[in-house]
PDB file of N, CA and C in Angstrom:
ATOM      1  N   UNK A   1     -25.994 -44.645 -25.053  1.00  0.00           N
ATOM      2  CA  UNK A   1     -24.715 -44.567 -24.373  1.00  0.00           C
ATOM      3  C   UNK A   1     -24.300 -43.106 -24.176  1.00  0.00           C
ATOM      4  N   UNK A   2     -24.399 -42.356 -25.233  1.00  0.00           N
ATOM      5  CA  UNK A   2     -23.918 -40.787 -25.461  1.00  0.00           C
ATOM      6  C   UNK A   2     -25.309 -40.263 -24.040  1.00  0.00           C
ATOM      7  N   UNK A   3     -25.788 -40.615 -24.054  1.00  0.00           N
ATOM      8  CA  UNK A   3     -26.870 -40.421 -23.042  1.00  0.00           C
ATOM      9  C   UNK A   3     -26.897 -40.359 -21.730  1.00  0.00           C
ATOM     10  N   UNK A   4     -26.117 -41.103 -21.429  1.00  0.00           N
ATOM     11  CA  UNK A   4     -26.086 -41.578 -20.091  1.00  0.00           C
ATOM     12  C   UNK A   4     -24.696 -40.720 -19.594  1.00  0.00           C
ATOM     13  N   UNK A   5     -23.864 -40.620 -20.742  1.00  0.00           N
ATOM     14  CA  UNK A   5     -22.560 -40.059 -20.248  1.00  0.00           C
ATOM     15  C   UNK A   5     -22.956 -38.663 -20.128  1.00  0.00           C
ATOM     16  N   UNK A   6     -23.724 -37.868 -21.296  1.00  0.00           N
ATOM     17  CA  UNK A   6     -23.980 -36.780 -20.731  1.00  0.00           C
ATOM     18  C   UNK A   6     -25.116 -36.867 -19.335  1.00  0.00           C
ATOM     19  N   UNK A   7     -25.851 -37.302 -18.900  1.00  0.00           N
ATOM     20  CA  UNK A   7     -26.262 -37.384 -17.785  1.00  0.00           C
ATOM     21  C   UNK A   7     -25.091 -37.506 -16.351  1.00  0.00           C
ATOM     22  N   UNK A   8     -24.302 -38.609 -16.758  1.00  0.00           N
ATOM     23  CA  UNK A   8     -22.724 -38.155 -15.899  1.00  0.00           C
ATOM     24  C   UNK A   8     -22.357 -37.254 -15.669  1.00  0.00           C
ATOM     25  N   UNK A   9     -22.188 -36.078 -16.767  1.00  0.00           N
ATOM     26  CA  UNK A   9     -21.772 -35.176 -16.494  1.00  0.00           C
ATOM     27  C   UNK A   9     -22.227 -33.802 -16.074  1.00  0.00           C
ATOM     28  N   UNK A  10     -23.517 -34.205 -15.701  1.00  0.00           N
ATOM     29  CA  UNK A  10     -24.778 -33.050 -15.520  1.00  0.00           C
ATOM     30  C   UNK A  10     -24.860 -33.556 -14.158  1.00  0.00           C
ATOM     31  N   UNK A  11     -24.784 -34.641 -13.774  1.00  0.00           N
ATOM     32  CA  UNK A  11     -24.743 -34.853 -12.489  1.00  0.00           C
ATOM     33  C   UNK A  11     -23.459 -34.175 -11.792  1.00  0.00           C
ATOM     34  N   UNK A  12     -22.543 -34.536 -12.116  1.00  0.00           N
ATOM     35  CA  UNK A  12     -21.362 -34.490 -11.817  1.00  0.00           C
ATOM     36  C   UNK A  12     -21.401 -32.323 -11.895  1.00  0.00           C
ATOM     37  N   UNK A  13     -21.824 -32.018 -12.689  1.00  0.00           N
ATOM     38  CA  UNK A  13     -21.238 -30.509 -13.077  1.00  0.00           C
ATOM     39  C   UNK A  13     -21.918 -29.343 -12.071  1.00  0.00           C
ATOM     40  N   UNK A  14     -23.631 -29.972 -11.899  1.00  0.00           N
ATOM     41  CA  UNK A  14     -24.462 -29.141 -11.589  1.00  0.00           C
ATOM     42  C   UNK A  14     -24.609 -28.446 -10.213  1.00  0.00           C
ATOM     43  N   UNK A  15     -23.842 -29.528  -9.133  1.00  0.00           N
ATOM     44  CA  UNK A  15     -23.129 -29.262  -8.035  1.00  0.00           C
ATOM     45  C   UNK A  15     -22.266 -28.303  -8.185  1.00  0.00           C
ATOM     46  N   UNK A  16     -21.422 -28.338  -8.803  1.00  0.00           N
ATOM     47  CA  UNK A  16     -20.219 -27.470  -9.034  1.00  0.00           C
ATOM     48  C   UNK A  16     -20.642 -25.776  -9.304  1.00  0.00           C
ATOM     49  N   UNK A  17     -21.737 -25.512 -10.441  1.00  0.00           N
ATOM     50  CA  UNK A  17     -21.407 -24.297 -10.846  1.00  0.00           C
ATOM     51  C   UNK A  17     -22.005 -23.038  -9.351  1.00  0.00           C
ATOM     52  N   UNK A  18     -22.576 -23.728  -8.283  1.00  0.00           N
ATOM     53  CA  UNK A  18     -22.998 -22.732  -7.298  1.00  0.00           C
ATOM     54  C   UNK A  18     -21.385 -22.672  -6.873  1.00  0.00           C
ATOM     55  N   UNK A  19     -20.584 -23.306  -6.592  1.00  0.00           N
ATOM     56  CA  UNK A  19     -19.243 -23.300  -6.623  1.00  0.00           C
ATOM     57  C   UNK A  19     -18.497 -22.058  -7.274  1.00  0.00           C
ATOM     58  N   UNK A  20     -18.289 -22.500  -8.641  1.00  0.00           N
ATOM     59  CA  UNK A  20     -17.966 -21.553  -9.509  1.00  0.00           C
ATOM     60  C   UNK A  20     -18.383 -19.978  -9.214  1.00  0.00           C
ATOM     61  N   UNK A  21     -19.844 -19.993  -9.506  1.00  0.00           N
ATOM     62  CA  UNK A  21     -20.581 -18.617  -8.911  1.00  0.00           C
ATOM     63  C   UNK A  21     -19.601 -17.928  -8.088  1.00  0.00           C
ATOM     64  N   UNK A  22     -20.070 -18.830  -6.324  1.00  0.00           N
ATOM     65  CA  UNK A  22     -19.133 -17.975  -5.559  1.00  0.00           C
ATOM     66  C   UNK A  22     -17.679 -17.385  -5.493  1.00  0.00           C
ATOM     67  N   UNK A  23     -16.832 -18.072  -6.126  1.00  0.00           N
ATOM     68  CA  UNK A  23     -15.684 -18.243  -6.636  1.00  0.00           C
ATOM     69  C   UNK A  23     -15.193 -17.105  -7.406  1.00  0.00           C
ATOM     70  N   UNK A  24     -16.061 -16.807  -8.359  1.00  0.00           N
ATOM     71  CA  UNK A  24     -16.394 -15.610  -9.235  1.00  0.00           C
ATOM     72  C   UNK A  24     -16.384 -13.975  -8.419  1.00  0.00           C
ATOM     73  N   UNK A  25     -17.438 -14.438  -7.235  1.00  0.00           N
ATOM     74  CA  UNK A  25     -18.160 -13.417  -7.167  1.00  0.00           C
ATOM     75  C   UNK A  25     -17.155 -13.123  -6.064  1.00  0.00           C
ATOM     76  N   UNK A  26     -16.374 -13.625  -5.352  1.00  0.00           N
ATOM     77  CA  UNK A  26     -14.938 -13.451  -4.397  1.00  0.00           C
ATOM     78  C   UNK A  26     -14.026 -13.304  -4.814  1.00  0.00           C
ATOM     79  N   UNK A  27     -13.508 -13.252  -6.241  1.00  0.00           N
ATOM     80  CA  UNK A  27     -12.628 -12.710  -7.333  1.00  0.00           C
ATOM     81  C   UNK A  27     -13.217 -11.324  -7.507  1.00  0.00           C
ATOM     82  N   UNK A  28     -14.125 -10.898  -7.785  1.00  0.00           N
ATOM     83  CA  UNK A  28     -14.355  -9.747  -7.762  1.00  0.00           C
ATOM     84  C   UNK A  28     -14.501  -8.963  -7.198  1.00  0.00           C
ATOM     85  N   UNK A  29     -14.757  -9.801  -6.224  1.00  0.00           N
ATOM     86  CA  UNK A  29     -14.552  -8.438  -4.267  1.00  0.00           C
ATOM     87  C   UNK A  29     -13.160  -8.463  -4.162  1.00  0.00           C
ATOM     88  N   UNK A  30     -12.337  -9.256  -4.497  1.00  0.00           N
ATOM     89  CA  UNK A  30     -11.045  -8.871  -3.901  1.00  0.00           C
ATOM     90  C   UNK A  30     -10.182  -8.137  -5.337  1.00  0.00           C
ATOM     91  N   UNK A  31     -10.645  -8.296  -6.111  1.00  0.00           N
ATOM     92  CA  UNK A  31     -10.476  -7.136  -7.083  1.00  0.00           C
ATOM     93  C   UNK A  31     -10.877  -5.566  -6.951  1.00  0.00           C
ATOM     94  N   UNK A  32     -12.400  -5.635  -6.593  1.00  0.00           N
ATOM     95  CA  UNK A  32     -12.934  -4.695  -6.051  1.00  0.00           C
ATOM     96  C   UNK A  32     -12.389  -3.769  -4.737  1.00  0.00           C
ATOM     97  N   UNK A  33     -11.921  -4.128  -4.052  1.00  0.00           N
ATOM     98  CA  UNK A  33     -10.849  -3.702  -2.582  1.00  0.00           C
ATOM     99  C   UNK A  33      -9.936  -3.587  -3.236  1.00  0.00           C
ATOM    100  N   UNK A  34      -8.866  -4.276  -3.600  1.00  0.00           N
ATOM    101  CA  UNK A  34      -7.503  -4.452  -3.916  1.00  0.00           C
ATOM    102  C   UNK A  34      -7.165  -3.645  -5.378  1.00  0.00           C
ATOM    103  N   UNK A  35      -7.852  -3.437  -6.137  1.00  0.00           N
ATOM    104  CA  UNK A  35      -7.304  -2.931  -7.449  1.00  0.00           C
ATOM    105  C   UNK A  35      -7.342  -1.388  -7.752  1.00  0.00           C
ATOM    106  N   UNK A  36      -6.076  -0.781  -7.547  1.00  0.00           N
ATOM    107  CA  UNK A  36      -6.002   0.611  -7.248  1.00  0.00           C
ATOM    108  C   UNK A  36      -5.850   1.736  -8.897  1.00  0.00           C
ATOM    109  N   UNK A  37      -5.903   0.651  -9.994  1.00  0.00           N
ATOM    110  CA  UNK A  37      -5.746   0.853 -11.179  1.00  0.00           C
ATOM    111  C   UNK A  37      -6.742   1.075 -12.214  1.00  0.00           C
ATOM    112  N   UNK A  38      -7.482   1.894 -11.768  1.00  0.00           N
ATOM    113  CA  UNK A  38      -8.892   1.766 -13.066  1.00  0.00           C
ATOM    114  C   UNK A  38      -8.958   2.759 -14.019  1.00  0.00           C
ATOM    115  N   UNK A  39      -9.073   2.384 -14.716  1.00  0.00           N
ATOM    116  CA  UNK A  39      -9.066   3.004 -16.543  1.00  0.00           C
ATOM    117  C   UNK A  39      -9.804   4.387 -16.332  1.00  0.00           C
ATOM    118  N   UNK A  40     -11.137   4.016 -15.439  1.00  0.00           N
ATOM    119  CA  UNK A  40     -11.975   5.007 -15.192  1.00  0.00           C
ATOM    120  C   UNK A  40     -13.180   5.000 -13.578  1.00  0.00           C
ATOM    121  N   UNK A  41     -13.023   5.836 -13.181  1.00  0.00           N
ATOM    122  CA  UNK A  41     -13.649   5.884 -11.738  1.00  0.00           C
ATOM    123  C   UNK A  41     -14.810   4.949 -11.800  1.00  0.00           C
ATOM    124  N   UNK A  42     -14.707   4.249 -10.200  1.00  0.00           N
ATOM    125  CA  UNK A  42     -15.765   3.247 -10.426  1.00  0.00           C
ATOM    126  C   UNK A  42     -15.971   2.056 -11.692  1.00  0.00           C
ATOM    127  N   UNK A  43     -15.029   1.904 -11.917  1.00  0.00           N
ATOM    128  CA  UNK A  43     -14.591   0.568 -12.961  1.00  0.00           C
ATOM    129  C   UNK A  43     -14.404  -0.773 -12.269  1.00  0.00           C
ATOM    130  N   UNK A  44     -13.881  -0.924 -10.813  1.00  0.00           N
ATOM    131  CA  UNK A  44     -14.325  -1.987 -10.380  1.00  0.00           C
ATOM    132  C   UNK A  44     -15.463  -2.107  -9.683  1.00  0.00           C
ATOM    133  N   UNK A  45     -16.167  -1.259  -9.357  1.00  0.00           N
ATOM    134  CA  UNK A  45     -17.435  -1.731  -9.069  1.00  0.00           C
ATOM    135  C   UNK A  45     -18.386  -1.777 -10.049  1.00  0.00           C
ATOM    136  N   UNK A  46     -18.259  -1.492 -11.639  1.00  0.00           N
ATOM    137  CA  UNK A  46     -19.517  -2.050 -12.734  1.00  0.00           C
ATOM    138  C   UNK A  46     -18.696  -3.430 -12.576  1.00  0.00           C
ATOM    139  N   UNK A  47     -17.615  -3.846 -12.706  1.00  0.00           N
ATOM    140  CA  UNK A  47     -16.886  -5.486 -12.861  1.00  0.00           C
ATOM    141  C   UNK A  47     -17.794  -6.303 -11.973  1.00  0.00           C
ATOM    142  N   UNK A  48     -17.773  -5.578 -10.576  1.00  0.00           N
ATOM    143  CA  UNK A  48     -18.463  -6.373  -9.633  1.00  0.00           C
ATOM    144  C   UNK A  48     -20.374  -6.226  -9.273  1.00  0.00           C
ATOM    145  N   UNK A  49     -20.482  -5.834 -10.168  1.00  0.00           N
ATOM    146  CA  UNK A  49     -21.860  -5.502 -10.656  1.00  0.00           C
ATOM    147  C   UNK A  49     -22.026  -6.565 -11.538  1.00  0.00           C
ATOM    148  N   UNK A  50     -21.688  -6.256 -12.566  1.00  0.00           N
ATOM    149  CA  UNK A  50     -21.357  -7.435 -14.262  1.00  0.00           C
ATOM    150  C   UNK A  50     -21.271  -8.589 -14.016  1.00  0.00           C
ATOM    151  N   UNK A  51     -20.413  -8.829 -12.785  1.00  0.00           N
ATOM    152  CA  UNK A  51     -20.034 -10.624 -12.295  1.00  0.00           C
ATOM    153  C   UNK A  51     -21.574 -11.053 -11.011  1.00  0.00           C
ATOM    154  N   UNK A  52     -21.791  -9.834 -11.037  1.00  0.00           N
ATOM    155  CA  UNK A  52     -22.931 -10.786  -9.966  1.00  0.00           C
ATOM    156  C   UNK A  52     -23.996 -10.715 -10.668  1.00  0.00           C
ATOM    157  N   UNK A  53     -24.331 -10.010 -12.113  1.00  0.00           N
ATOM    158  CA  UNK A  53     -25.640 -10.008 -13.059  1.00  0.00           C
ATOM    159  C   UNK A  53     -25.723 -10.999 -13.773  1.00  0.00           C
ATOM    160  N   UNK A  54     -23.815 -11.282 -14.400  1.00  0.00           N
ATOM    161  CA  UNK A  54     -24.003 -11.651 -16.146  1.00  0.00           C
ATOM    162  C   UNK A  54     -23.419 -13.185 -15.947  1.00  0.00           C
ATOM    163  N   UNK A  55     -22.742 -13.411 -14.739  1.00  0.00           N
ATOM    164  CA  UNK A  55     -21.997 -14.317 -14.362  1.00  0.00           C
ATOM    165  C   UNK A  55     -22.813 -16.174 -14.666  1.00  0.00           C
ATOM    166  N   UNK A  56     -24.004 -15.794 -13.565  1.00  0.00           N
ATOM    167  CA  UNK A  56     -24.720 -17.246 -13.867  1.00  0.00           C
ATOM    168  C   UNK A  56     -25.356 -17.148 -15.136  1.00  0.00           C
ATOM    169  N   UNK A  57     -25.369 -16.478 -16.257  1.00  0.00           N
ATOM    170  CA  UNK A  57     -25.636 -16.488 -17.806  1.00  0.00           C
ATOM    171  C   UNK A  57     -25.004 -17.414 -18.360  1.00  0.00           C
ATOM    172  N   UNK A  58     -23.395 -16.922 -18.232  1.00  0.00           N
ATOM    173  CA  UNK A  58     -22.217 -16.930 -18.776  1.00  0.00           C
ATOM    174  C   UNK A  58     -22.081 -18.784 -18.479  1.00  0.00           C
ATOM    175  N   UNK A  59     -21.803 -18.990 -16.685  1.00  0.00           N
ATOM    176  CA  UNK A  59     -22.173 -20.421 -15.894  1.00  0.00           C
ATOM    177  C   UNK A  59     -23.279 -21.261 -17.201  1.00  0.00           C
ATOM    178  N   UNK A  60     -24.358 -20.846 -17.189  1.00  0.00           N
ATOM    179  CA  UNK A  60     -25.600 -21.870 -17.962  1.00  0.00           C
ATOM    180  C   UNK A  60     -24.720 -22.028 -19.594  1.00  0.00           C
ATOM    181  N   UNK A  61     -24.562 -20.730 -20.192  1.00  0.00           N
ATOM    182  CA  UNK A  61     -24.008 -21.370 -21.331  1.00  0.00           C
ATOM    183  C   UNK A  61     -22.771 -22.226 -21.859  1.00  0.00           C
ATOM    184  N   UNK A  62     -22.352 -21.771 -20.702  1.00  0.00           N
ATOM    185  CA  UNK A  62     -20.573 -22.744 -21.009  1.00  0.00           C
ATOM    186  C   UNK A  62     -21.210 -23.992 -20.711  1.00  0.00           C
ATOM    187  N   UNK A  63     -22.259 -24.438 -19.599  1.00  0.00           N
ATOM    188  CA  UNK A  63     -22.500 -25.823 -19.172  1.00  0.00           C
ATOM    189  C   UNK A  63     -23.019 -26.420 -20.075  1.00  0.00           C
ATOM    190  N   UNK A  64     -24.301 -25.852 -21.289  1.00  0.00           N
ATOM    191  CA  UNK A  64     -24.717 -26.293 -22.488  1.00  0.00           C
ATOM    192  C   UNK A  64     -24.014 -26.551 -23.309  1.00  0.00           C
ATOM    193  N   UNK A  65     -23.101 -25.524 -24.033  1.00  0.00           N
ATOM    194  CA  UNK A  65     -21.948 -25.681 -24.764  1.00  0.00           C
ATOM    195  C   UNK A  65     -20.987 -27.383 -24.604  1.00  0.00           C
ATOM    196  N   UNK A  66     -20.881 -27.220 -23.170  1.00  0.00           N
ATOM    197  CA  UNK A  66     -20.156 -28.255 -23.154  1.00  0.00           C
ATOM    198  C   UNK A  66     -21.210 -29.344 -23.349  1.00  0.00           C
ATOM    199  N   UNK A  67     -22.310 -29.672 -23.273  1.00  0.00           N
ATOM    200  CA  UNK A  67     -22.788 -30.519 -23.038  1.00  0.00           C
ATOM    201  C   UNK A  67     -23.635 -31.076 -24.757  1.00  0.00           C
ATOM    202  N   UNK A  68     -23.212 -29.846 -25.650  1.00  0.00           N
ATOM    203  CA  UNK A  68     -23.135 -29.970 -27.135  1.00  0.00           C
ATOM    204  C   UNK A  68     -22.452 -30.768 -27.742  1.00  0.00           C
ATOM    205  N   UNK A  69     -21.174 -30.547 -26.846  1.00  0.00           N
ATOM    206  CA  UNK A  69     -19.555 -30.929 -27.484  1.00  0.00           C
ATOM    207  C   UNK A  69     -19.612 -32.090 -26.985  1.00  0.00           C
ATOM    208  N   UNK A  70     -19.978 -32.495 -25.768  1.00  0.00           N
ATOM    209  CA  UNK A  70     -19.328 -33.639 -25.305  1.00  0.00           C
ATOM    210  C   UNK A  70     -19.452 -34.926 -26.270  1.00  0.00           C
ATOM    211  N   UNK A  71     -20.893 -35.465 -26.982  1.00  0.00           N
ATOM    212  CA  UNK A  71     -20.797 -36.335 -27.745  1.00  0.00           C
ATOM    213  C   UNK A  71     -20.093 -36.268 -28.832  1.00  0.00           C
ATOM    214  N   UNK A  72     -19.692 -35.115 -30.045  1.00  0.00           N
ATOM    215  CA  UNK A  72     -18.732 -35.450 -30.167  1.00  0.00           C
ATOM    216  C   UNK A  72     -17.268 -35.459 -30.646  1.00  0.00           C
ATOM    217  N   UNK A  73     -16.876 -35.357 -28.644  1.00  0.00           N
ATOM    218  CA  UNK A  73     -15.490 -35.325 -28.377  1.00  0.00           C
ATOM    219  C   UNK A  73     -15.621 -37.329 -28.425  1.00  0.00           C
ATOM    220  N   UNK A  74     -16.549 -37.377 -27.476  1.00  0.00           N
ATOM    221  CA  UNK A  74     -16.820 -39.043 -27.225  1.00  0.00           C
ATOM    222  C   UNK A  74     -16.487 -39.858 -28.163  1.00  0.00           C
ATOM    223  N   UNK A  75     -17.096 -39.084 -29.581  1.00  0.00           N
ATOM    224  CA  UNK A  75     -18.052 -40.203 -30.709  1.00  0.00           C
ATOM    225  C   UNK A  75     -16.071 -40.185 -31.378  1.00  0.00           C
ATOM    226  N   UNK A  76     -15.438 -39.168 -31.158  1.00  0.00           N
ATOM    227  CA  UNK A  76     -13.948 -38.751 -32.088  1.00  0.00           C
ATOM    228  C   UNK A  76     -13.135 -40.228 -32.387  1.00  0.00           C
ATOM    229  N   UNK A  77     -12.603 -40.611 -33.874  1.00  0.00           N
ATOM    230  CA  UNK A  77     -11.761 -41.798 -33.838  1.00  0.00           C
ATOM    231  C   UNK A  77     -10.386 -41.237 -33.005  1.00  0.00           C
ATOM    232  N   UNK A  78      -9.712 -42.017 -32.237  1.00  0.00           N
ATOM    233  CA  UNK A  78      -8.886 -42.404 -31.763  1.00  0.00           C
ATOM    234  C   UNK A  78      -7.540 -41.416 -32.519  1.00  0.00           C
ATOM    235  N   UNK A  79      -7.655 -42.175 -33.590  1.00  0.00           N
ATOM    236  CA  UNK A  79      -6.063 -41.565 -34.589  1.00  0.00           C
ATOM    237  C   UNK A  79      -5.974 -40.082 -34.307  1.00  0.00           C
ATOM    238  N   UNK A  80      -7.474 -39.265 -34.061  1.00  0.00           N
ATOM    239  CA  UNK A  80      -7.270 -37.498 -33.921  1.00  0.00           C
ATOM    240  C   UNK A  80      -6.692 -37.450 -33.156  1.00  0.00           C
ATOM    241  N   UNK A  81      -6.753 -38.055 -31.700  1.00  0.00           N
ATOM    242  CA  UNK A  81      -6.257 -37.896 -30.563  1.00  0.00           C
ATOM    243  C   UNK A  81      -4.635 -38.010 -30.758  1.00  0.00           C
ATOM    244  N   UNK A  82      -3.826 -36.839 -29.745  1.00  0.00           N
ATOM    245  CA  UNK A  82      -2.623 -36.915 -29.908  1.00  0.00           C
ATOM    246  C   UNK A  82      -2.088 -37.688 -28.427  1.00  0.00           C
ATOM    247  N   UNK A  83      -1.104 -38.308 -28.251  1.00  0.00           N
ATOM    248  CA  UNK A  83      -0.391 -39.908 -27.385  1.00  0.00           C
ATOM    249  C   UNK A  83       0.599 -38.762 -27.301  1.00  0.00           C
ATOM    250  N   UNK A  84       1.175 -38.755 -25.962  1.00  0.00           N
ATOM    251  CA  UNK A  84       1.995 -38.572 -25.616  1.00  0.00           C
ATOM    252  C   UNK A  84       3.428 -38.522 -25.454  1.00  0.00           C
ATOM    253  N   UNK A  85       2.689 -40.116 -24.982  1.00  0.00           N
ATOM    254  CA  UNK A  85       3.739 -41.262 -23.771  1.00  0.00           C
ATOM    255  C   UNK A  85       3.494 -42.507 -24.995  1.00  0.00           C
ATOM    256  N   UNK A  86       4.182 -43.044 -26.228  1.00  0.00           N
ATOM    257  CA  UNK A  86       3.951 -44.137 -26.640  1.00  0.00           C
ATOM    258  C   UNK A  86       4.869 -45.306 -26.659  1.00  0.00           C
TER     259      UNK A  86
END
């Protein structure tokens, strides 16, 4: 069962992170143009260097991570969970 749900969600995720990527990497161009504030010359362009090197690293491990956790968040009794609306 824990099986199949993580397969759900690998289906469901793996679409997404080319998503994410770009998303990333257009946060950092418009950081890169727009941010007139840097600590030190050429500070947004290592950012936008860093996000287009370290970025799909960062993407693979959060997707594992989660995919550690997910069984168990799944497997969790009920009572942990906090209700809202009761």
């Amino acid at each position: 069962m824990i099986l199949m749900y993580c397969s759900i969600a690998v289906v469901i995720a793996v679409p997404l992170l080319p998503l994410l990527y770009v998303k990333s990497i257009m946060n950092a161009i418009y950081i890169l143009l727009n941010n007139k504030r840097e600590a030190y010359k050429g500070q947004n362009l290592v950012g936008f260097i860093l996000t287009v090197l370290i970025n799909p690293i960062v993407l693979a491990i959060s997707m594992l991570i989660d995919l550690l956790t997910l069984p168990s968040m799944l497997l969790a009794d009920e009572k942990n969970f906090e209700f809202k609306y009761q």
